[in-house]
Protein backbone atom coordinates (compact mmCIF):
# COMPACT_ATOMS: atom_id res chain seq x y z
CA UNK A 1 13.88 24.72 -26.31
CA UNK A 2 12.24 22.85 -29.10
CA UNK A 3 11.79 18.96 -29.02
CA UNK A 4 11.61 16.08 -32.00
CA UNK A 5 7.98 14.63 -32.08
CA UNK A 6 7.49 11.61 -29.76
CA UNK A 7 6.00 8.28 -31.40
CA UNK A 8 2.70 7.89 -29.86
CA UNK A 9 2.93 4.76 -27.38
CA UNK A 10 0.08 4.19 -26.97
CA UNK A 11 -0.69 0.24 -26.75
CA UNK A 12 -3.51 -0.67 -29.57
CA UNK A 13 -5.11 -4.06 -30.41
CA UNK A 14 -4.06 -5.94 -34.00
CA UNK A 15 -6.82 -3.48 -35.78
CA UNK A 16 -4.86 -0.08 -34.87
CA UNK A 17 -6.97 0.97 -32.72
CA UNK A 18 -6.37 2.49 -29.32
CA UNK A 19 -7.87 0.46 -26.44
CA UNK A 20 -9.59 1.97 -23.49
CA UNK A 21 -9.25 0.75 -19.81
CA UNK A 22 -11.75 1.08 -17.89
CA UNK A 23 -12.00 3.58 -14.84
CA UNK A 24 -13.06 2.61 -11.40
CA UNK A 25 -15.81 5.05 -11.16
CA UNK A 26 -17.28 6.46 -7.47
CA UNK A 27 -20.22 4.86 -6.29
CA UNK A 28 -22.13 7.82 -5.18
CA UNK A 29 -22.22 11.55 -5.49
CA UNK A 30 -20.16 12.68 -3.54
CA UNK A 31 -17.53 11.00 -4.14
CA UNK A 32 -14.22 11.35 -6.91
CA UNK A 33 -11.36 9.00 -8.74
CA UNK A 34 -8.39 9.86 -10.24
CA UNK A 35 -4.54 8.50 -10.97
CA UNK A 36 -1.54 7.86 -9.24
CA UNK A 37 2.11 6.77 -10.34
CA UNK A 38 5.37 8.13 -8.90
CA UNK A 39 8.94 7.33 -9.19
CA UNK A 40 10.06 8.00 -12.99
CA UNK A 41 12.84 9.52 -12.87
CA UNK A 42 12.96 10.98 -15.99
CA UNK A 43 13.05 14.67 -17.88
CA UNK A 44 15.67 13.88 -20.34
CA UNK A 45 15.15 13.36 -23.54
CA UNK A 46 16.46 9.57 -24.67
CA UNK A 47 17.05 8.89 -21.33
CA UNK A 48 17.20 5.62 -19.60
CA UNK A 49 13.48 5.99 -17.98
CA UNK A 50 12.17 8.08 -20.45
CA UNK A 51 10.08 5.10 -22.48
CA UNK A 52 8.96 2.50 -19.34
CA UNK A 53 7.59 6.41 -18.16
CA UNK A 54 5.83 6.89 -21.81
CA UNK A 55 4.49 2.79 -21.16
CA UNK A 56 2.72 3.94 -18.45
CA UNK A 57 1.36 7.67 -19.37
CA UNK A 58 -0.06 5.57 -22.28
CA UNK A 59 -1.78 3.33 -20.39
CA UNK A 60 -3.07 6.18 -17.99
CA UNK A 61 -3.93 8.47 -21.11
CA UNK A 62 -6.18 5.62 -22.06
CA UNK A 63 -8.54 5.85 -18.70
CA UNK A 64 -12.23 5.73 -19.40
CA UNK A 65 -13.33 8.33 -18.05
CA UNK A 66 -10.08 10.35 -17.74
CA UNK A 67 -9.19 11.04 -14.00
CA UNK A 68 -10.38 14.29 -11.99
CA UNK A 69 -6.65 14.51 -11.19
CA UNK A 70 -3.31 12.47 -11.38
CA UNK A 71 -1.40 13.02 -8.36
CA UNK A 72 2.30 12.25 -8.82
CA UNK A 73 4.10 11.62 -5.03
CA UNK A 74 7.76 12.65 -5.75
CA UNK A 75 10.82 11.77 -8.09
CA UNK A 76 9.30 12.65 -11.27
CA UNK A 77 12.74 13.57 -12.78
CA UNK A 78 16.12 12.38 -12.56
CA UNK A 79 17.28 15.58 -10.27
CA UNK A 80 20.71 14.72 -8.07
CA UNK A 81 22.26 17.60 -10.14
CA UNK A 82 23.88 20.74 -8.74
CA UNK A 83 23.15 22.31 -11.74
CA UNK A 84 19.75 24.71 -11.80
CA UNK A 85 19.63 25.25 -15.41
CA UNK A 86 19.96 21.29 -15.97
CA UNK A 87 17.71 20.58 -13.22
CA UNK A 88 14.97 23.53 -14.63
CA UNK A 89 15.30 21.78 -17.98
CA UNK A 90 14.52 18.07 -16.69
CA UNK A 91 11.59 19.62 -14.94
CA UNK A 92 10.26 21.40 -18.38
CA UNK A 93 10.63 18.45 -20.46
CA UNK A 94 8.74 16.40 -17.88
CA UNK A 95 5.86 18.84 -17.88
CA UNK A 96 5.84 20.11 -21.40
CA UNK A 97 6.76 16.86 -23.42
CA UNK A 98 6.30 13.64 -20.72
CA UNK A 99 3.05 15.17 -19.38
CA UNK A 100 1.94 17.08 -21.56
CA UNK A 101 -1.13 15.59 -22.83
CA UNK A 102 -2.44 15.91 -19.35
CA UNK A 103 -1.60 19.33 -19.47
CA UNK A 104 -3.70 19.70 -22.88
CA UNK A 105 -6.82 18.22 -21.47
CA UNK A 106 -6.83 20.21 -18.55
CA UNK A 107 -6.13 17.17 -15.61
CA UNK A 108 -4.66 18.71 -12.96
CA UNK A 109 -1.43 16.83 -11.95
CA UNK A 110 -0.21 17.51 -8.02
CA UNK A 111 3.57 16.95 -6.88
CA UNK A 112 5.18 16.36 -3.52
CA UNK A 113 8.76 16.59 -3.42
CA UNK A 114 10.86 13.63 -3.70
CA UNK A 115 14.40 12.60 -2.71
CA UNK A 116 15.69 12.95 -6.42
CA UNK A 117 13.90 16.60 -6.45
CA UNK A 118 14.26 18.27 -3.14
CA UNK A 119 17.62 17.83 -2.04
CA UNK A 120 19.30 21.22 -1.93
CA UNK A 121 18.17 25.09 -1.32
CA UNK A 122 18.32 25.03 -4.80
CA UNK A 123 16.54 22.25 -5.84
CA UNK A 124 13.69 22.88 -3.25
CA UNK A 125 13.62 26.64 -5.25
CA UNK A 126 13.81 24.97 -8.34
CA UNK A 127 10.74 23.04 -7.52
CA UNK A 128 8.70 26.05 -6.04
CA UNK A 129 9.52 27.69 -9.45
CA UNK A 130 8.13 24.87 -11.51
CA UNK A 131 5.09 23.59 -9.85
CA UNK A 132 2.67 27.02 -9.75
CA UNK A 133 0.03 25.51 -7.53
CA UNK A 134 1.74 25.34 -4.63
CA UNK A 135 0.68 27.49 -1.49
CA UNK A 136 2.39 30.15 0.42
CA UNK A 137 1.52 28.51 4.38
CA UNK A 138 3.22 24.91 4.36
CA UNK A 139 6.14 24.34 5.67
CA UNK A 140 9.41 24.82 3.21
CA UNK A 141 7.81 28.15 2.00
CA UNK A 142 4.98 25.88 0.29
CA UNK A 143 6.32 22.66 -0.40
CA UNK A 144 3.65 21.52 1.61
CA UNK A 145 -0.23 22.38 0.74
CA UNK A 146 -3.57 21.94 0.58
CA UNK A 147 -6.22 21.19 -2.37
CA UNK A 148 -10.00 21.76 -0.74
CA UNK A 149 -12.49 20.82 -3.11
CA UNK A 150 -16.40 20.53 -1.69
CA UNK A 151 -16.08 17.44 1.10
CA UNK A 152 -13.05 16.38 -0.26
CA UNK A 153 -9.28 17.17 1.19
CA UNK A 154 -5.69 16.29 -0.44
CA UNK A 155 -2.91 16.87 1.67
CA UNK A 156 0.71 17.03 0.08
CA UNK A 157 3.04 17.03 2.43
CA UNK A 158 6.92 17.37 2.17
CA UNK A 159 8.89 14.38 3.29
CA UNK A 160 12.33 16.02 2.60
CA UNK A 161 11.78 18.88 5.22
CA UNK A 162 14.75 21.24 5.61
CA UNK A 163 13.36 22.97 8.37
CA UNK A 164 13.36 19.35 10.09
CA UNK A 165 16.59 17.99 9.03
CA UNK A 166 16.07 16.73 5.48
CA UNK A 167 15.10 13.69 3.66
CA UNK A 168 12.92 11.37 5.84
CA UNK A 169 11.67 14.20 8.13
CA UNK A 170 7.97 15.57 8.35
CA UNK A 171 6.65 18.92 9.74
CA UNK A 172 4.17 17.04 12.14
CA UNK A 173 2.44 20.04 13.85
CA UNK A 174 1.74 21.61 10.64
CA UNK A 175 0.27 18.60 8.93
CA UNK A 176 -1.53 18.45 13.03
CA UNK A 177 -3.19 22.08 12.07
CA UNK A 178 -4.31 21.32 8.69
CA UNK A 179 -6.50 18.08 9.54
CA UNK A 180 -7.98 20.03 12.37
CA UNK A 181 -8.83 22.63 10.30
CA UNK A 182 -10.58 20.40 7.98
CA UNK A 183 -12.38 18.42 10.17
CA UNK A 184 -15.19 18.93 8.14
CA UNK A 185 -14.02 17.52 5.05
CA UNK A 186 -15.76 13.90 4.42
CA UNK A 187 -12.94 12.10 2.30
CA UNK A 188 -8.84 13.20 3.34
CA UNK A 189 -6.12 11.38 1.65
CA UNK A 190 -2.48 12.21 2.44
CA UNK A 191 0.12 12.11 0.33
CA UNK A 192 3.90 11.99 0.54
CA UNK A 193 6.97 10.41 -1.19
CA UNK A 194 8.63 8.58 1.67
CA UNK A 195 6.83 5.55 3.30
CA UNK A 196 5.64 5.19 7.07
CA UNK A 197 5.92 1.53 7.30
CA UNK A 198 8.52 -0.77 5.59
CA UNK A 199 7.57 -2.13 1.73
CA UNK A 200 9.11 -5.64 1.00
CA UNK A 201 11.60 -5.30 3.51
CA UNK A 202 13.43 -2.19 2.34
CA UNK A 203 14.37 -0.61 5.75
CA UNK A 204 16.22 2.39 6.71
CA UNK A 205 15.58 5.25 8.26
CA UNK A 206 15.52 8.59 7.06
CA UNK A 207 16.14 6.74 3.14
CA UNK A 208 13.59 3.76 2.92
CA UNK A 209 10.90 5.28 5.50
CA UNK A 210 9.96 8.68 7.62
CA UNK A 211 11.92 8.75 10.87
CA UNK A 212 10.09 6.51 13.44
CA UNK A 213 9.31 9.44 15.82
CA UNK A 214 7.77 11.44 13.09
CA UNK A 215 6.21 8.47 11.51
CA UNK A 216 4.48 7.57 14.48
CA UNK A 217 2.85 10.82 15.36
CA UNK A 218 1.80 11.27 11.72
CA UNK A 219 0.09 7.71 11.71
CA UNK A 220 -1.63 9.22 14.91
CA UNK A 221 -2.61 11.81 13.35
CA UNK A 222 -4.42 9.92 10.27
CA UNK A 223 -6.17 7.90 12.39
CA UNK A 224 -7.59 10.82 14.97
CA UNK A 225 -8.73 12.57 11.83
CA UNK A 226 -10.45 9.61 9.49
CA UNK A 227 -8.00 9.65 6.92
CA UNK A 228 -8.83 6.75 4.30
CA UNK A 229 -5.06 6.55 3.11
CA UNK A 230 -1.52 7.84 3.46
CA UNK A 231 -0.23 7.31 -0.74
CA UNK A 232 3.35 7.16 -1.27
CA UNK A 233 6.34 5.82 -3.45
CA UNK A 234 10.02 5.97 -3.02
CA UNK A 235 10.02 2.41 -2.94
CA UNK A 236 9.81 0.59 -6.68
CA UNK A 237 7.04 -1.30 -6.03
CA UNK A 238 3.35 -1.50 -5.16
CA UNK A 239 2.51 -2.20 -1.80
CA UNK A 240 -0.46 -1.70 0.98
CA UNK A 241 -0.96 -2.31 3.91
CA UNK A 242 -2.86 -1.38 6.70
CA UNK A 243 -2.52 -0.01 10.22
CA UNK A 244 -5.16 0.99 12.70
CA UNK A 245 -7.71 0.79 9.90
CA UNK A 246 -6.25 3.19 7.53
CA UNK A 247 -4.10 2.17 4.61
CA UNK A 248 -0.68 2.74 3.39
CA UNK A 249 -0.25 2.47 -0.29
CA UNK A 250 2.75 2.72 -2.28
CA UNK A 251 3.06 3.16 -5.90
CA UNK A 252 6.65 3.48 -6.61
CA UNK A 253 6.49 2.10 -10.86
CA UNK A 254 6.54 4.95 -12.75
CA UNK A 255 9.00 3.84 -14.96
CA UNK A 256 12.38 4.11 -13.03
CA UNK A 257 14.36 0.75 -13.80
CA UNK A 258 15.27 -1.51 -12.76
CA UNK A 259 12.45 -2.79 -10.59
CA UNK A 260 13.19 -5.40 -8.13
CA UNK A 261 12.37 -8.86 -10.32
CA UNK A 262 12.97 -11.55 -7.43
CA UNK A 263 9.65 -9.84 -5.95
CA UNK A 264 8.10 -9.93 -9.30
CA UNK A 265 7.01 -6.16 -9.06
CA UNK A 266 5.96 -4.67 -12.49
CA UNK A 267 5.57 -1.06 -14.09
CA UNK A 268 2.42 0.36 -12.96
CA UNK A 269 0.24 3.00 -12.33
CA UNK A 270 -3.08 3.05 -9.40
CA UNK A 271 -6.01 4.36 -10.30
CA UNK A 272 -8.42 4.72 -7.61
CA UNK A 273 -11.86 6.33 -6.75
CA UNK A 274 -13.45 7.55 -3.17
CA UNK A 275 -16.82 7.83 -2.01
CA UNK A 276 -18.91 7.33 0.67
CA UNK A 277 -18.35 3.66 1.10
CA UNK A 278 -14.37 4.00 1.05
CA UNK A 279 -11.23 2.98 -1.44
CA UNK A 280 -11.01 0.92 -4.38
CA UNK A 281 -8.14 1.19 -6.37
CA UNK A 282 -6.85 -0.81 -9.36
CA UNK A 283 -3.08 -1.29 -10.26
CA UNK A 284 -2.89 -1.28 -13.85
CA UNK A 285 0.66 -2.61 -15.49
CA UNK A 286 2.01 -0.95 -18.88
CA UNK A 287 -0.11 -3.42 -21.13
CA UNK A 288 -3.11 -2.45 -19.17
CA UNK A 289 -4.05 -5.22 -17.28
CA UNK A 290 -5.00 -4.93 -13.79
CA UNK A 291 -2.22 -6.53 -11.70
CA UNK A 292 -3.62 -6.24 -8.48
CA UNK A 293 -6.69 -4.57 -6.85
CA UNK A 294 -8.40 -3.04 -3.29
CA UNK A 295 -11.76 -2.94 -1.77
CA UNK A 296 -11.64 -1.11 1.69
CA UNK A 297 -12.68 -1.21 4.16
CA UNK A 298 -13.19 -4.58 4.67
CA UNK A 299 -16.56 -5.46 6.00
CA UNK A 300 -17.79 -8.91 7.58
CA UNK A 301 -20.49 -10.11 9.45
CA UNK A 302 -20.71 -10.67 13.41
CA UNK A 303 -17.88 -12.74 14.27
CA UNK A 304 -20.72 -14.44 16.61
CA UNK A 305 -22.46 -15.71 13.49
CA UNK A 306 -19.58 -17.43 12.55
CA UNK A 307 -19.79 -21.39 11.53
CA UNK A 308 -17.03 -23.23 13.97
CA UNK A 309 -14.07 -24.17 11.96
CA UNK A 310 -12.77 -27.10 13.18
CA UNK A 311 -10.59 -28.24 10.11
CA UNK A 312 -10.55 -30.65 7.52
CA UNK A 313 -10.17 -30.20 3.74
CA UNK A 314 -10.71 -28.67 0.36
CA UNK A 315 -10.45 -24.65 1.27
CA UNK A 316 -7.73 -22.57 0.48
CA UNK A 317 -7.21 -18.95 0.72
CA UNK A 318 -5.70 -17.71 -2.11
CA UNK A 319 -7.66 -16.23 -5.48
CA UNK A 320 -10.71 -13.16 -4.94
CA UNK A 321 -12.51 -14.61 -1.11
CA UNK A 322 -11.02 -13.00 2.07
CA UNK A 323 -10.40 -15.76 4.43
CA UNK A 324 -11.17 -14.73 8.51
CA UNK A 325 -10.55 -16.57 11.46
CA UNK A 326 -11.89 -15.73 14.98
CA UNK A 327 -9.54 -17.61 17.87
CA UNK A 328 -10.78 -18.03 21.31
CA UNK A 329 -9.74 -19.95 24.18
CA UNK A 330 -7.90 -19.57 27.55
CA UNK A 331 -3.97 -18.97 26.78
CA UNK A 332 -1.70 -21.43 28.95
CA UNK A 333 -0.63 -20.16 32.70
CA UNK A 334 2.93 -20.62 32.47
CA UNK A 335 5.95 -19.10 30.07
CA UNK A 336 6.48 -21.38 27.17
CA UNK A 337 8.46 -19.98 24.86
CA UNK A 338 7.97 -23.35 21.73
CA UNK A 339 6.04 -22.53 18.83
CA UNK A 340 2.20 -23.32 19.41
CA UNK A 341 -0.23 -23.97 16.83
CA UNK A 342 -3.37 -22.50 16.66
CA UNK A 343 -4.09 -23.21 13.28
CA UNK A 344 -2.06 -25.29 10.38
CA UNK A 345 -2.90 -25.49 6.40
CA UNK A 346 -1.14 -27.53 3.91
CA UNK A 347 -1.20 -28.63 0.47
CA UNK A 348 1.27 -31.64 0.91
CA UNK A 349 1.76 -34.45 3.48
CA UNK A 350 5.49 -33.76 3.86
CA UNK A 351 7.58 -30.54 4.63
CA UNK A 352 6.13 -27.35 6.05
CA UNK A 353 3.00 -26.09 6.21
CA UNK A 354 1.96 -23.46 3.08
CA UNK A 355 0.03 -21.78 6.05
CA UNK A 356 0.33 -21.73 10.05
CA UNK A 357 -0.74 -19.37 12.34
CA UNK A 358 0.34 -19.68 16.20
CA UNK A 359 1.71 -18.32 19.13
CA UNK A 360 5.79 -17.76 18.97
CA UNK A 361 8.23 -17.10 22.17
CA UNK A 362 7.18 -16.30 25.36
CA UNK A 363 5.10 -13.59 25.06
CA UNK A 364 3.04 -15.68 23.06
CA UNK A 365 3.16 -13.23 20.11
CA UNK A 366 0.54 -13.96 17.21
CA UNK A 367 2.83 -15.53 14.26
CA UNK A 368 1.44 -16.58 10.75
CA UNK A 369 4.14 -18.32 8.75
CA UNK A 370 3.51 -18.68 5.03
CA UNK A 371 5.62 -21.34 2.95
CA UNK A 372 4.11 -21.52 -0.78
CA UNK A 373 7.51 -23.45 -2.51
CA UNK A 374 8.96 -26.39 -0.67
CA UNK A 375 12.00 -26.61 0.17
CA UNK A 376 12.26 -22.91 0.92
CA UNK A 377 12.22 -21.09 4.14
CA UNK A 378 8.77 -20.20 5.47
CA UNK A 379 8.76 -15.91 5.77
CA UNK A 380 7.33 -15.29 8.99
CA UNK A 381 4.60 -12.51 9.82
CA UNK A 382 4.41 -11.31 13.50
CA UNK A 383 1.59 -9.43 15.20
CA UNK A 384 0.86 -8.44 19.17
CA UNK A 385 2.05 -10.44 21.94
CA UNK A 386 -1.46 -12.12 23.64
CA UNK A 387 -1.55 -12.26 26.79
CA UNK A 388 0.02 -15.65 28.32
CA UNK A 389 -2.30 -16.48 31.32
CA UNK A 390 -5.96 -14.68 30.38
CA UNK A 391 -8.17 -15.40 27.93
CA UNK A 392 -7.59 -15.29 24.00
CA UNK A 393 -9.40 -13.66 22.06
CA UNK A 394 -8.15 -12.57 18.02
CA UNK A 395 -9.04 -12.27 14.88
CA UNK A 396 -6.82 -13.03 11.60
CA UNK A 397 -7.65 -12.30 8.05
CA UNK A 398 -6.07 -13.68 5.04
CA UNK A 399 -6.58 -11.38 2.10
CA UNK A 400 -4.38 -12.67 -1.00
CA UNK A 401 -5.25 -9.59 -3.23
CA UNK A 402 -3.14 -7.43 -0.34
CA UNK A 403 -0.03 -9.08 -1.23
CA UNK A 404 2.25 -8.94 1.72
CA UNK A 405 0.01 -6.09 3.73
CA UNK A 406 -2.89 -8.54 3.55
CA UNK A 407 -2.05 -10.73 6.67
CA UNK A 408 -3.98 -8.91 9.09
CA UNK A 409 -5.30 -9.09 12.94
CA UNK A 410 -8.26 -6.76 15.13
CA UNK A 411 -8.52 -7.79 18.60
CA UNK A 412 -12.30 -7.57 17.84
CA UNK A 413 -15.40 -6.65 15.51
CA UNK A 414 -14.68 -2.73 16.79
CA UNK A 415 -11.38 -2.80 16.57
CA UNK A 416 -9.73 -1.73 13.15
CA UNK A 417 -7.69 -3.91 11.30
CA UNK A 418 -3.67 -3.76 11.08
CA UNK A 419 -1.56 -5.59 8.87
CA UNK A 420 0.77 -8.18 10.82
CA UNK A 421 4.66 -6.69 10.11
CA UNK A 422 7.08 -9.26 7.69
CA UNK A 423 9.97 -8.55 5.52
CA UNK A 424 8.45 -10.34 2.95
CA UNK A 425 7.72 -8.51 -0.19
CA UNK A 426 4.78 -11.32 -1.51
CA UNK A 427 1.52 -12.81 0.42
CA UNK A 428 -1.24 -15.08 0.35
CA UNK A 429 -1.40 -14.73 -3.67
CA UNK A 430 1.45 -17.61 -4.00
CA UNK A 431 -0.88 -20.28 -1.80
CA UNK A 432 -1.97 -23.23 -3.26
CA UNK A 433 -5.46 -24.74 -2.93
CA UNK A 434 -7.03 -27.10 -1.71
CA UNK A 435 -5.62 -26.87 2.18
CA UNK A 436 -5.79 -29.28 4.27
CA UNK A 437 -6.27 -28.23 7.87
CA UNK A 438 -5.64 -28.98 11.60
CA UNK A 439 -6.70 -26.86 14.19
CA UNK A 440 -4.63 -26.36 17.50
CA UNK A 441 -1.81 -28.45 16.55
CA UNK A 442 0.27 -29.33 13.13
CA UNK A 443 -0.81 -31.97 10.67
CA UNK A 444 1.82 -34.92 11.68
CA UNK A 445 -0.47 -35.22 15.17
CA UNK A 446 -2.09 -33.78 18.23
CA UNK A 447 1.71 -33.56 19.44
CA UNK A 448 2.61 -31.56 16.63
CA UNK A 449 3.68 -28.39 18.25
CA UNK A 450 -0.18 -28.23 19.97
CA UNK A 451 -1.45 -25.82 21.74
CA UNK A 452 -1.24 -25.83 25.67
CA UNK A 453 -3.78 -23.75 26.69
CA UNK A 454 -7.60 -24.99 27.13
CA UNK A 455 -10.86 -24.20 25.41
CA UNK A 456 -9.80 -23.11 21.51
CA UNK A 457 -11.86 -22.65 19.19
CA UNK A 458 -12.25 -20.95 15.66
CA UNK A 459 -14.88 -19.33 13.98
CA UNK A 460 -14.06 -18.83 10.33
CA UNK A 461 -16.11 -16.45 7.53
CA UNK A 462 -14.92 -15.84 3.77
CA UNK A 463 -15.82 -12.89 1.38
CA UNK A 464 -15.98 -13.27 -1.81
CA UNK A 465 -14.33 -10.15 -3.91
CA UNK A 466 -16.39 -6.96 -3.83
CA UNK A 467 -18.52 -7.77 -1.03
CA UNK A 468 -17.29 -4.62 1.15
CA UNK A 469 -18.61 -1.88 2.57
């Protein structure tokens, strides 16, 4: 089949010509960067998707350098057909026409099935047929493999696994034997199409996320083995977060419409590097710009060497600095299940605070409540439940370029950082500053839902952007 020449989309400035963007580049030797964008939907020629997915191969076509690889986590055409000859056809244009100027300079593009291409027998033979790099030992016949290149390991696995039950299902005790087998690779990402965790509070089993029992030995997995990041889609957004130290990211923007616009999310593509030091990424939106970025791990100093933080005004936590707080006191003897403050930011004398962190119910579980608008409800981020009668000892971050994922808590400096769970698909990045602050009760007085234990204090550090690792 023969197809009409495409306009080239490719954005340029007044002048004609075409503008580079700038690749994230490794920062030592032995380490890589390349692309990621899922969720287009396309492989038909005039239809719906076909030019938001040709706004953001031109923006990816105009990396400087070009990535090593673009991996492309599920859903890259519109599938859902019962047709093979249809679906076979959606899958050729998408190779031959959408991507093929990868193709022609030799960047290696890797697929995991997604729920729009692996839904059927036929469509999971359909998708063996088209993508020829696939190996013979995964599970699904190959729809699961392995790329091994020097110290560095890419896992694809197949969240639509037959052999399990279908979509939302993982073949665990393979993915279990392929990490071990590796142990000796330096820098392992995994990549699938469904999510482990909820994104902007899509939930669901099975359709929104993996199945709780196999997304909880999975996540066990990743974090026994070092992974640096579990990258997935399915969800029409950007998101990460970050559990046990290693992150979730989703890159759902590929050009499937339409996007979710109360959450503001955009058209996008992630391009990232790896090396020694860990993962920066970039999310780059169809004009190029860079939307949102990453730096992790996160590193800070001793929480010891901490200056007390005992209030006052003038410091907010939105814009580039990471904003940490270490807590300590003795948590009150009895069960008291009223809100207690340990910590309460505002920009305005009346309403709610824009930021308050505390103890909720009686378990006393961690809480940070953000409010950036007044007048609206606050959206409420929940962590562990600390222990009521012993002493308390936590640490919260505030990381505004995380979006929602970038509340975060470690019960110490050797403990790895989680993201606190919420439904709430912004963060920190809609804060005002200056705060004004009150530590250990709210800003309308000491009686201000205070806290009833003894001893509290805080400790408080802030990074500026880039000073990681």
């Amino acid at each position: 089949m023969t197809y009409p020449d495409r306009k080239d989309e490719r954005l340029t400035d007044s002048d004609h010509t075409v503008r580079t963007v700038p690749a994230l580049q490794p920062r030592d030797e032995s380490g890589f960067q390349f692309a990621c964008y899922a969720d287009c939907c396309s492989g038909i020629l005039g239809g719906a998707n076909e030019s938001t997915f040709a706004a953001v191969n031109a923006v990816v076509s105009r990396l400087e350098p070009q990535p090593e690889f673009i991996c492309f986590p599920g859903d890259e055409v519109q599938g859902l057909t019962s047709d093979a000859a249809d679906l076979r056809r959606q899958w050729r244009y998408w190779q031959n026409v959408e991507m093929g100027w990868a193709r022609s300079r030799a960047i290696p593009v890797h697929n995991t099935p997604g729920n729009h291409t692996v839904y059927d027998d036929m469509s999971a033979g359909v998708f063996r047929d088209m993508i020829p790099h696939l190996g013979e030992d995964g599970p699904g016949a190959g729809l699961s493999y392995v790329v091994r290149q020097g110290a560095r390991l890419l896992v694809f696995i197949d969240t639509t696994c037959c052999d399990r039950g279908g979509e939302g299902r993982v073949d665990v005790a393979w993915l279990a034997g392929v990490l071990a087998g590796h142990a000796d690779a330096t820098h392992k990402l995994v990549f699938g199409h469904h999510p482990v965790f909820a994104v902007n509070g899509l939930s669901g089993r099975y359709q929104r996320e993996i199945d709780p029992d196999d997304g909880r030995a999975l996540w066990a997995l990743l974090v026994e083995h070092g992974v640096v990041a579990y990258v997935c889609s399915h969800i029409l957004a950007f998101d990460a977060q970050v559990r046990d130290g290693v992150l979730q990211i989703v890159t759902g923007g590929a050009g499937t419409a339409p996007l979710m616009p109360e959450s503001h999310e955009y058209h996008h593509c992630v391009q990232a590097a790896v090396d020694a030091r860990g993962l920066r990424c970039q999310v780059l939106d169809t004009e190029g710009r860079v939307r949102e970025s990453l730096d992790w791990p996160l590193s800070l100093p001793p929480s010891d060497s901490w200056p007390v933080f005992a209030g006052g005004s003038g410091e907010g936590v939105d814009g580039d600095p990471v904003r940490a707080w270490r807590i300590t006191g003795r948590c009150p003897g009895t069960d008291i299940g009223r809100p207690q403050t340990l910590l309460d930011g505002r920009s305005r004398e009346t309403g709610l605070a824009d930021v308050w962190i505390g103890l909720r119910g009686r378990e006393g579980r961690l809480t940070v409540l953000l409010t950036p608008r007044p007048g609206r409800s606050p959206h409420c981020w929940s962590g562990p439940a600390l222990a009521r009668d012993g002493t308390l000892d936590v640490q919260v971050a505030i990381h505004a370029g995380l979006g929602p994922g970038g509340i975060l808590w470690r019960g110490s400096d050797r403990a790895a950082w989680s993201s606190l769970s919420a439904a709430s698909p912004w963060g920190a990045e809609r804060l005002e500053r200056p705060l004004s602050w009150t530590v250990g009760h709210g800003f309308q007085g000491p009686d201000a839902q205070p806290f009833l234990g003894s001893d509290l204090q805080l400790r408080s550090c802030v990074v500026a952007s880039g000073a990681w690792g």
